[in-house]
N, C-alpha and C. Protein backbone atom coordinates (compact mmCIF):
# COMPACT_ATOMS: atom_id res chain seq x y z
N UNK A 1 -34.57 8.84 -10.64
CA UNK A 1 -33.56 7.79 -10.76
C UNK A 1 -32.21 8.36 -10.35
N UNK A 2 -31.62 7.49 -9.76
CA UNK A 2 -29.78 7.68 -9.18
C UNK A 2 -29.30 7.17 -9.93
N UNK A 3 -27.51 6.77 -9.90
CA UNK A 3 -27.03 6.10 -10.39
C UNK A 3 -25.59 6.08 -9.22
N UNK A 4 -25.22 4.90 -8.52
CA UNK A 4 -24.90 5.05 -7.25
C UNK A 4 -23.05 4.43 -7.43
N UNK A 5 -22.35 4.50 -7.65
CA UNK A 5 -20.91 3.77 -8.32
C UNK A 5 -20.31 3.77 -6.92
N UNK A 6 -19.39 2.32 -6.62
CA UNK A 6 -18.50 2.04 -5.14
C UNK A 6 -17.29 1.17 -6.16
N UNK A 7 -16.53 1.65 -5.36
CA UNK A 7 -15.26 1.06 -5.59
C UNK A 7 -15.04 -0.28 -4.53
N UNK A 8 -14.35 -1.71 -5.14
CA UNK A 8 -13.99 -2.27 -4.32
C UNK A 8 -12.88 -3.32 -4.39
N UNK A 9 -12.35 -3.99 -3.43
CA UNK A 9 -11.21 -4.52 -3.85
C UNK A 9 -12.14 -5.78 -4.71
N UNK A 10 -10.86 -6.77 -5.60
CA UNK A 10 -11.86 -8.08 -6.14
C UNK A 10 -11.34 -8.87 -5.02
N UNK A 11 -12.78 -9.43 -4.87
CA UNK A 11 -12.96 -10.31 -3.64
C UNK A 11 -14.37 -10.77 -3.81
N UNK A 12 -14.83 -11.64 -2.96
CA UNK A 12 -15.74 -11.99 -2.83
C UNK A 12 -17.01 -11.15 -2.17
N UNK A 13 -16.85 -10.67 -1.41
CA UNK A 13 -17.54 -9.47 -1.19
C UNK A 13 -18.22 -8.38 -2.62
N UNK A 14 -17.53 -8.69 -3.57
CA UNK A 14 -18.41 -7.86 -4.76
C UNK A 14 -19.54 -9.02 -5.49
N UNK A 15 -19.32 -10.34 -5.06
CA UNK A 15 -20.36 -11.40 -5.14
C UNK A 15 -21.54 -11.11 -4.29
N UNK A 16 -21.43 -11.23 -2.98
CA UNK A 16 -22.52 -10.54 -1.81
C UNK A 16 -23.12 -9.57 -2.04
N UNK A 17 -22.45 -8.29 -2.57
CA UNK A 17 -23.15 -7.08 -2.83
C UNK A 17 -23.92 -7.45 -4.30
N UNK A 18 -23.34 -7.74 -5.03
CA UNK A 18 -24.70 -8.29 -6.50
C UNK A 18 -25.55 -9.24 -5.66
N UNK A 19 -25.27 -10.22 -4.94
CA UNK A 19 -26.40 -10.96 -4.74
C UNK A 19 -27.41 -10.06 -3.75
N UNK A 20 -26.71 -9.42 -2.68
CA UNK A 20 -27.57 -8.60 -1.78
C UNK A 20 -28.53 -7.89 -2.36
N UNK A 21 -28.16 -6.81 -3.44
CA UNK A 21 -29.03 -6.02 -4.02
C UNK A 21 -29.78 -6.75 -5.13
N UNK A 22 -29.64 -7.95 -5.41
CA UNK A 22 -30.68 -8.80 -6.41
C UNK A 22 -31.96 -9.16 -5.14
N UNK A 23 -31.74 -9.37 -3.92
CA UNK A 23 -32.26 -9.54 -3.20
C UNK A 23 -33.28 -8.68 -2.68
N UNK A 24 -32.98 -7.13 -2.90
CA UNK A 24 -33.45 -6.09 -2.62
C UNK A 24 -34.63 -5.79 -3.95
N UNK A 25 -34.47 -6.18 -4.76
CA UNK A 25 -35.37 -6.50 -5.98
C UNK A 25 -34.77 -5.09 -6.83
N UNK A 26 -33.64 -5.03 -6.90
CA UNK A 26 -32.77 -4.87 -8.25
C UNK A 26 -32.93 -6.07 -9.07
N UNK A 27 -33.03 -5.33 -10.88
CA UNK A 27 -33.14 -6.43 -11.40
C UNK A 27 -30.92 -6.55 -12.44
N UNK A 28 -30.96 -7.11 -12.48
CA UNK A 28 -29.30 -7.47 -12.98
C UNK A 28 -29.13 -6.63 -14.36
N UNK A 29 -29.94 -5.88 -14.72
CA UNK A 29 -30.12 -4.42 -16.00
C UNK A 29 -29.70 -3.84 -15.14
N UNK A 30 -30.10 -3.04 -13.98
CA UNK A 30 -29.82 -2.19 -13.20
C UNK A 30 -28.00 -2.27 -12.44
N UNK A 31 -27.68 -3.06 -12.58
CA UNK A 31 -26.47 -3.28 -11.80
C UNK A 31 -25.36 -3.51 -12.95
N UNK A 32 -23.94 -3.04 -13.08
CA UNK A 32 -23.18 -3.56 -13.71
C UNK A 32 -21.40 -3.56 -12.81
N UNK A 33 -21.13 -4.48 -13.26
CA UNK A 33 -19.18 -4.13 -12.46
C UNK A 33 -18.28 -4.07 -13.35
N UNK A 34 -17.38 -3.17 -13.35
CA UNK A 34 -16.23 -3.27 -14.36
C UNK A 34 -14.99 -2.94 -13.87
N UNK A 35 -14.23 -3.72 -14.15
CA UNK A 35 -12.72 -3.62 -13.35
C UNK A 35 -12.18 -3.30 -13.91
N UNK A 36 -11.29 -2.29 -13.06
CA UNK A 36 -10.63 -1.52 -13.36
C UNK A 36 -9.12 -1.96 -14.11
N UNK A 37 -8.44 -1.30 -14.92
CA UNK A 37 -7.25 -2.11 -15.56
C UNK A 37 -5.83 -1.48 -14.36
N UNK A 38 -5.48 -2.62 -14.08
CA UNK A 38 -3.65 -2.42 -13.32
C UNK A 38 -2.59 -1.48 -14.89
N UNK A 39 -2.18 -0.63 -14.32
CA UNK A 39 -0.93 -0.13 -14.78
C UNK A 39 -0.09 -1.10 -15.21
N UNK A 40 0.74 -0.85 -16.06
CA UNK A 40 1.64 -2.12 -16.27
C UNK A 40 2.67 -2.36 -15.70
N UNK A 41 3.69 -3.28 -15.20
CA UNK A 41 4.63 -2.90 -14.12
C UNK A 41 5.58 -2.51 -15.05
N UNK A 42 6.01 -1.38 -14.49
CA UNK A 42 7.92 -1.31 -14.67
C UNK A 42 9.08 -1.82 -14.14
N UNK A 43 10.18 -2.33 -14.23
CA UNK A 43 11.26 -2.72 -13.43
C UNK A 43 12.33 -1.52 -13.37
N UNK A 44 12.06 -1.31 -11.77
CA UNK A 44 13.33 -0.07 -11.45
C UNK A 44 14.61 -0.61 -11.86
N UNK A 45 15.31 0.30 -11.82
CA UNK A 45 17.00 0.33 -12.37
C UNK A 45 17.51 -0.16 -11.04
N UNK A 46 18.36 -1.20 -11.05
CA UNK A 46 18.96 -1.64 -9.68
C UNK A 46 19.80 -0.24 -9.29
N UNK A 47 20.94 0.20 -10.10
CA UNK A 47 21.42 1.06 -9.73
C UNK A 47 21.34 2.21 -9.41
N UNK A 48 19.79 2.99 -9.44
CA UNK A 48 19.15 4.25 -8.77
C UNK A 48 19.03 3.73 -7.47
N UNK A 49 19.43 4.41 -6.39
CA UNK A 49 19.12 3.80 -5.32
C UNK A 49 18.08 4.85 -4.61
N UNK A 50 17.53 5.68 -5.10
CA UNK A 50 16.73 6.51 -4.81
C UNK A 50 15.39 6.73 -5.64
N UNK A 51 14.18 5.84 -4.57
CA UNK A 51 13.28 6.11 -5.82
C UNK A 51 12.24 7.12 -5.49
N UNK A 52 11.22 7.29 -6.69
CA UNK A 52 10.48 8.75 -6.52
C UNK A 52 9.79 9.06 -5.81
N UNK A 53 9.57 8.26 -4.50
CA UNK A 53 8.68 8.43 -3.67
C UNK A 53 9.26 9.48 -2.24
N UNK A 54 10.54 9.34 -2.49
CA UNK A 54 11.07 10.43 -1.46
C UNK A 54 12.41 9.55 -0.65
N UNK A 55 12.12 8.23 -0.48
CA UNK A 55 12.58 7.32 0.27
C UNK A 55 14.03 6.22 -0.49
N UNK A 56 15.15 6.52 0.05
CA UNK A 56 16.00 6.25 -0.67
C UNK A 56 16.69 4.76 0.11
N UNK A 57 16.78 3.89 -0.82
CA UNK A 57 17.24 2.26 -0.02
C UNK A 57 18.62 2.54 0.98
N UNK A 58 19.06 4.06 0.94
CA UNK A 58 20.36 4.03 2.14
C UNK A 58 20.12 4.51 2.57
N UNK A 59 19.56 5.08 3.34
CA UNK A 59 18.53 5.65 4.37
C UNK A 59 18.85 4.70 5.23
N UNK A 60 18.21 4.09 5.89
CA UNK A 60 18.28 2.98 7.32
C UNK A 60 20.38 3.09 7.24
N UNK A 61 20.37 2.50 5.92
CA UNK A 61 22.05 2.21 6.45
C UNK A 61 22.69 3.74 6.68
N UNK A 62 22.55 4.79 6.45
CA UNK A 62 23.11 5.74 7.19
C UNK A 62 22.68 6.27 8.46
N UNK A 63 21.45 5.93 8.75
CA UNK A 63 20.97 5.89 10.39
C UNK A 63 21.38 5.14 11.40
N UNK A 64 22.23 3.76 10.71
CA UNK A 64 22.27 2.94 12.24
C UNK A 64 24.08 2.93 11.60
N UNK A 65 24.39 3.73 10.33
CA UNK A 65 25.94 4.05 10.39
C UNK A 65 25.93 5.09 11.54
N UNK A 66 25.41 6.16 11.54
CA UNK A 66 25.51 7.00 12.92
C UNK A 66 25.52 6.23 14.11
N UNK A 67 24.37 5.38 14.40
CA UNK A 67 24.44 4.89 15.53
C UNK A 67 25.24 3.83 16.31
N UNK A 68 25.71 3.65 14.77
CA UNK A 68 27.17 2.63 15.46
C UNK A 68 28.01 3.11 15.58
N UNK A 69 28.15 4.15 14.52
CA UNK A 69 29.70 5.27 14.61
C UNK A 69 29.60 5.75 16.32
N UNK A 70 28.73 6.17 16.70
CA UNK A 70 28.49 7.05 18.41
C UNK A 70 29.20 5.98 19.07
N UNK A 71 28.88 4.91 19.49
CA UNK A 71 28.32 4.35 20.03
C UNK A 71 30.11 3.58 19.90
N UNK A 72 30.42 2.74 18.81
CA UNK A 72 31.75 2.26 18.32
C UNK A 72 32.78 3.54 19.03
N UNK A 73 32.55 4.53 18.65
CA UNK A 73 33.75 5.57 19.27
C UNK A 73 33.74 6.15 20.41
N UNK A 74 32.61 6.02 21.46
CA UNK A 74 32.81 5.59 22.90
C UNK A 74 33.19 4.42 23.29
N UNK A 75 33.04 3.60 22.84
CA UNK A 75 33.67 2.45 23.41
C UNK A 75 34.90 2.59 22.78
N UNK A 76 35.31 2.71 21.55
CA UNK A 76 36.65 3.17 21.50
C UNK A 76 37.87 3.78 22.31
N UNK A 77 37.70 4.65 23.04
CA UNK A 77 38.13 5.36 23.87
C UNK A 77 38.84 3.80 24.84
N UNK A 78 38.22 3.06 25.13
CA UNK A 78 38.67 1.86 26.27
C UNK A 78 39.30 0.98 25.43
N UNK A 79 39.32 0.55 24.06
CA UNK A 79 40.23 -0.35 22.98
C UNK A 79 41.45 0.83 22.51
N UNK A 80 41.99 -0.90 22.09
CA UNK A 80 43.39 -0.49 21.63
C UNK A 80 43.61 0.84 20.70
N UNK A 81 42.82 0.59 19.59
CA UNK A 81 42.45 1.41 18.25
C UNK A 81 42.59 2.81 18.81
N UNK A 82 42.04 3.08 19.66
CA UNK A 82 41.29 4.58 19.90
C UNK A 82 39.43 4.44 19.09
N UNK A 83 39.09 5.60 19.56
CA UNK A 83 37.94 6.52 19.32
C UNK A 83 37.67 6.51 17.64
N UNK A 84 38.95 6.77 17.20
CA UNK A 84 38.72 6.92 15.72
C UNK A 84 38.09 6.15 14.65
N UNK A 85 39.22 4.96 14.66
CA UNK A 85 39.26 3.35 13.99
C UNK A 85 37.97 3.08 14.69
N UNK A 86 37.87 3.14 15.77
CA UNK A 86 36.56 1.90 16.14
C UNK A 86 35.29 3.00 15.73
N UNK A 87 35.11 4.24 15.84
CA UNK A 87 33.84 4.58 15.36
C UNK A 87 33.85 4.68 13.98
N UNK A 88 34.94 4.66 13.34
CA UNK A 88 34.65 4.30 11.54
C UNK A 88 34.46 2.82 11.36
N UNK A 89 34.88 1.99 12.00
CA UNK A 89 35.02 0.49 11.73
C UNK A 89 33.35 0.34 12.27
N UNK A 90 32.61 1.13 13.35
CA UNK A 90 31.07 0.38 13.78
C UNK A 90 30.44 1.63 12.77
N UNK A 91 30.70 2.50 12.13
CA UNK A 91 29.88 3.11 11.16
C UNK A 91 29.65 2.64 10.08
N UNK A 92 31.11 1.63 9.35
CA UNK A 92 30.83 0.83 7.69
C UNK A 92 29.97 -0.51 8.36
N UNK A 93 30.23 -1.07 9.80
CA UNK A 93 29.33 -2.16 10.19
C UNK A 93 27.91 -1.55 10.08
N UNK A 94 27.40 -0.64 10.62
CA UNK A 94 26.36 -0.01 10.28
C UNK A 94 25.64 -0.02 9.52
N UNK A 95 26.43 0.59 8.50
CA UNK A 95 26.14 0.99 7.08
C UNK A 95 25.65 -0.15 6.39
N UNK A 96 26.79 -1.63 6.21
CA UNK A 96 25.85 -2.64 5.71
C UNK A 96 24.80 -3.41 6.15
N UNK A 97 24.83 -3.13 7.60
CA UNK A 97 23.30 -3.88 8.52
C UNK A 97 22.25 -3.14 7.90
N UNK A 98 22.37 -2.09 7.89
CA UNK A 98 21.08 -1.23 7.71
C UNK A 98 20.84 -1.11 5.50
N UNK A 99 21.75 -1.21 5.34
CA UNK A 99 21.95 -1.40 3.65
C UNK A 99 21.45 -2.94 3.46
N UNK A 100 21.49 -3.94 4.30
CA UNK A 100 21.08 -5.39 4.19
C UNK A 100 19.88 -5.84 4.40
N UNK A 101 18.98 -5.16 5.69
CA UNK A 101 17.91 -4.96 5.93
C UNK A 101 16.70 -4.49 4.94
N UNK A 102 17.36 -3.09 4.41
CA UNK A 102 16.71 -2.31 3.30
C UNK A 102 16.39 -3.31 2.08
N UNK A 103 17.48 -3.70 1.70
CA UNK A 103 17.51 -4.75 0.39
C UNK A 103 17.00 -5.83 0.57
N UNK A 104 16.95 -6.17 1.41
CA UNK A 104 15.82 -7.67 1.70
C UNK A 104 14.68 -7.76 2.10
N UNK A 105 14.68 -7.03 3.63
CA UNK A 105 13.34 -7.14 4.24
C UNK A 105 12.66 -6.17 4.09
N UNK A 106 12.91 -4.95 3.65
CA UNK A 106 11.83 -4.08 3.53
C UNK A 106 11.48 -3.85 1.87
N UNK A 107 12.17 -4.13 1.16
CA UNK A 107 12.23 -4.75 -0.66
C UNK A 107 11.20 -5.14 -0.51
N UNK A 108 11.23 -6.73 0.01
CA UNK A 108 9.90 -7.51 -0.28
C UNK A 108 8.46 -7.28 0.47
N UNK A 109 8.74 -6.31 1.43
CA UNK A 109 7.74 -5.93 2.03
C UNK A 109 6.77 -4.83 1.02
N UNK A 110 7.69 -3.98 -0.07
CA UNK A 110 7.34 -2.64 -1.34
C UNK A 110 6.87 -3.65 -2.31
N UNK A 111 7.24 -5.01 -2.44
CA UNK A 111 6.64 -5.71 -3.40
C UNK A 111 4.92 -5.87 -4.12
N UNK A 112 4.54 -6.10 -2.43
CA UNK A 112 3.28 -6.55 -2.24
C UNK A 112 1.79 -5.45 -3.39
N UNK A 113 1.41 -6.15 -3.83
CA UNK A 113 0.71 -4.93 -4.83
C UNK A 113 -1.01 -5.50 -4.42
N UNK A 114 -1.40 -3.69 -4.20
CA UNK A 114 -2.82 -4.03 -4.01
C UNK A 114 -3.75 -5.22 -4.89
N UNK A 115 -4.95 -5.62 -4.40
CA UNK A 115 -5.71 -6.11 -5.03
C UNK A 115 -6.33 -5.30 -6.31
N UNK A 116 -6.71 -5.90 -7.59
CA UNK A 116 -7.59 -5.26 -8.37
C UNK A 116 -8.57 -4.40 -7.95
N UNK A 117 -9.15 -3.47 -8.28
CA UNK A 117 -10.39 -2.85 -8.16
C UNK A 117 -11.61 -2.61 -9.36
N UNK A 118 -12.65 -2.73 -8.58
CA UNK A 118 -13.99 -3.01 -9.77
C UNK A 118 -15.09 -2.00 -8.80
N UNK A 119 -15.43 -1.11 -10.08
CA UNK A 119 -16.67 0.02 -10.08
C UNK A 119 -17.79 -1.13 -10.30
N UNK A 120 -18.65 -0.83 -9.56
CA UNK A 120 -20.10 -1.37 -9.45
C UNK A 120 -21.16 -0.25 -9.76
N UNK A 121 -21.80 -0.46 -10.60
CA UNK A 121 -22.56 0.91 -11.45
C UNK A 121 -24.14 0.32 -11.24
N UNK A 122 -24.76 0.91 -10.03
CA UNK A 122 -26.01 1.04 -10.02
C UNK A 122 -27.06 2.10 -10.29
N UNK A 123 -28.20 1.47 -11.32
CA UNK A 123 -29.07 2.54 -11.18
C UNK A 123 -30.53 2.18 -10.57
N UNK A 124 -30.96 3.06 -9.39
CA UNK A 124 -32.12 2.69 -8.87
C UNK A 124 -33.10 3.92 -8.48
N UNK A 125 -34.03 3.77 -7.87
CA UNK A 125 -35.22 4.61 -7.66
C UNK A 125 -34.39 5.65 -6.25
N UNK A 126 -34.91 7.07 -5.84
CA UNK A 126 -34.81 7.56 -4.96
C UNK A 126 -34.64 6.70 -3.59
N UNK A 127 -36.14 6.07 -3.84
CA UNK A 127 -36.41 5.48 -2.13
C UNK A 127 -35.46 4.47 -1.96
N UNK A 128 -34.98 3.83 -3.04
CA UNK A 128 -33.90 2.57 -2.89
C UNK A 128 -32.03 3.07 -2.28
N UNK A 129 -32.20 4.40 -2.30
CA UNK A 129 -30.65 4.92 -1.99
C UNK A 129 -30.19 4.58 -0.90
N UNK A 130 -30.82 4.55 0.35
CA UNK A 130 -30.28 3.95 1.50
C UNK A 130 -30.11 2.92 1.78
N UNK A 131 -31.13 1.81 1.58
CA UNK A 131 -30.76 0.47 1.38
C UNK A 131 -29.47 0.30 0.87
N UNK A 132 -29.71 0.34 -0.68
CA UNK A 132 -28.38 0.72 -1.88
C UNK A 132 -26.90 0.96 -1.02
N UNK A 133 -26.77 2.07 -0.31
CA UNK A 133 -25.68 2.32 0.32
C UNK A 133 -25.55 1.65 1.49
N UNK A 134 -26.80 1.31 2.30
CA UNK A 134 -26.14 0.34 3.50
C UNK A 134 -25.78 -0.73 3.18
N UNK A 135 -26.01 -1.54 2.35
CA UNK A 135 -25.47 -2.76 1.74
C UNK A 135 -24.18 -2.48 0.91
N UNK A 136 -23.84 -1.39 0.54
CA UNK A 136 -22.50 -1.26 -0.17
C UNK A 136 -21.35 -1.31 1.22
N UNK A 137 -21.70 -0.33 2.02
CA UNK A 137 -20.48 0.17 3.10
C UNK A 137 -20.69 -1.44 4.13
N UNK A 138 -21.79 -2.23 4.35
CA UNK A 138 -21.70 -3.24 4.56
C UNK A 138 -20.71 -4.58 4.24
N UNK A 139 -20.44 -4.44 2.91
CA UNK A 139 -19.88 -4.90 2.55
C UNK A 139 -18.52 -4.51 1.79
N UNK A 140 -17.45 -3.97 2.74
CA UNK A 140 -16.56 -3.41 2.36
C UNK A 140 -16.15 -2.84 1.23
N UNK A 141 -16.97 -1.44 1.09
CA UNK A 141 -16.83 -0.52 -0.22
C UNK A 141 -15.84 0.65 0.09
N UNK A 142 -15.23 0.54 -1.03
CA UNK A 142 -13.45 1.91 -0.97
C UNK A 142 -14.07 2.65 -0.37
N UNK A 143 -15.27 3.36 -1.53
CA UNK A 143 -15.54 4.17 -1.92
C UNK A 143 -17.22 4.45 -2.30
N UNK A 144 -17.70 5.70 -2.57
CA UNK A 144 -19.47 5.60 -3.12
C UNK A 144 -19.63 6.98 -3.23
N UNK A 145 -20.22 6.84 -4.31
CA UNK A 145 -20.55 8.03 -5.07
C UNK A 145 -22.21 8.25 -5.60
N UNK A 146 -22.85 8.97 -5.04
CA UNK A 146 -23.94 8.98 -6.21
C UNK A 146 -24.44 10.17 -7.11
N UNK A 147 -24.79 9.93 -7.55
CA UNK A 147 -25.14 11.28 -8.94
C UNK A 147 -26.59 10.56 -9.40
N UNK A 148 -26.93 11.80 -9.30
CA UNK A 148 -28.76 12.69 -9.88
C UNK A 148 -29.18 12.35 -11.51
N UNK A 149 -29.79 11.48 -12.02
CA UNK A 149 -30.16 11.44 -13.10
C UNK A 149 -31.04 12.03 -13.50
């Protein structure tokens, strides 16, 4: 006897795989799913603007502050201002394009939170292992594990 465990998102696809392997003449003793529990959410501090993943929300706005600063203080050189004023004046423009971007469109893009996940805990005969697993990776499995009883 095995005992064969796949990870998968919840979806319908963990319907197919119980019905597939009921099909295979697993009997529903042999098979169990249990989902996994979500973490609970936390709400970040608005005012850290640096979170622990490495990636800090002013980031972009100090990249396209450079690239406006360059860019503002060559063309400077041909305006009234000079070089100076105009590459500090296209570096704070910068700064909030890329600070505006961060906070909106890529915010709600960090929002998005995986689907649940559910262990599927089979136990079956030797000769049944390949079947067993072609019908798991068939049907979009994370993951698969089996262990020797």
């Amino acid at each position: 006897m095995i005992e064969i465990l796949s990870i998968f998102e919840q979806s319908l696809s963990v319907e197919l795989v119980l019905t597939s392997l009921k099909s295979i003449g697993l009997d529903q003793k042999s098979m169990m799913a249990v989902p996994l529990k979500q973490p609970p959410r936390r709400k970040k501090k608005a005012s850290v603007p640096v979170s622990y993943d490495g990636y800090s929300r002013i980031d972009l706005g100090f990249i396209l502050a450079t690239a406006f600063g360059v860019i503002g203080a060559s063309v400077g050189f041909r305006l009234y201002w000079g070089p100076i004023i105009w590459g500090i004046a296209a570096s704070i423009v910068g700064f909030l394009i890329g600070f505006a971007i961060e906070s909106f469109v890529i915010k709600n893009k960090k929002k998005q939170i995986s689907a649940p996940k559910i262990i599927i805990i089979i136990r079956c005969r030797n000769d049944m292992q390949y079947n067993v697993e072609q019908i798991l990776w068939e049907n979009q499995s994370l993951g698969l594990a089996v262990i020797e009883c």
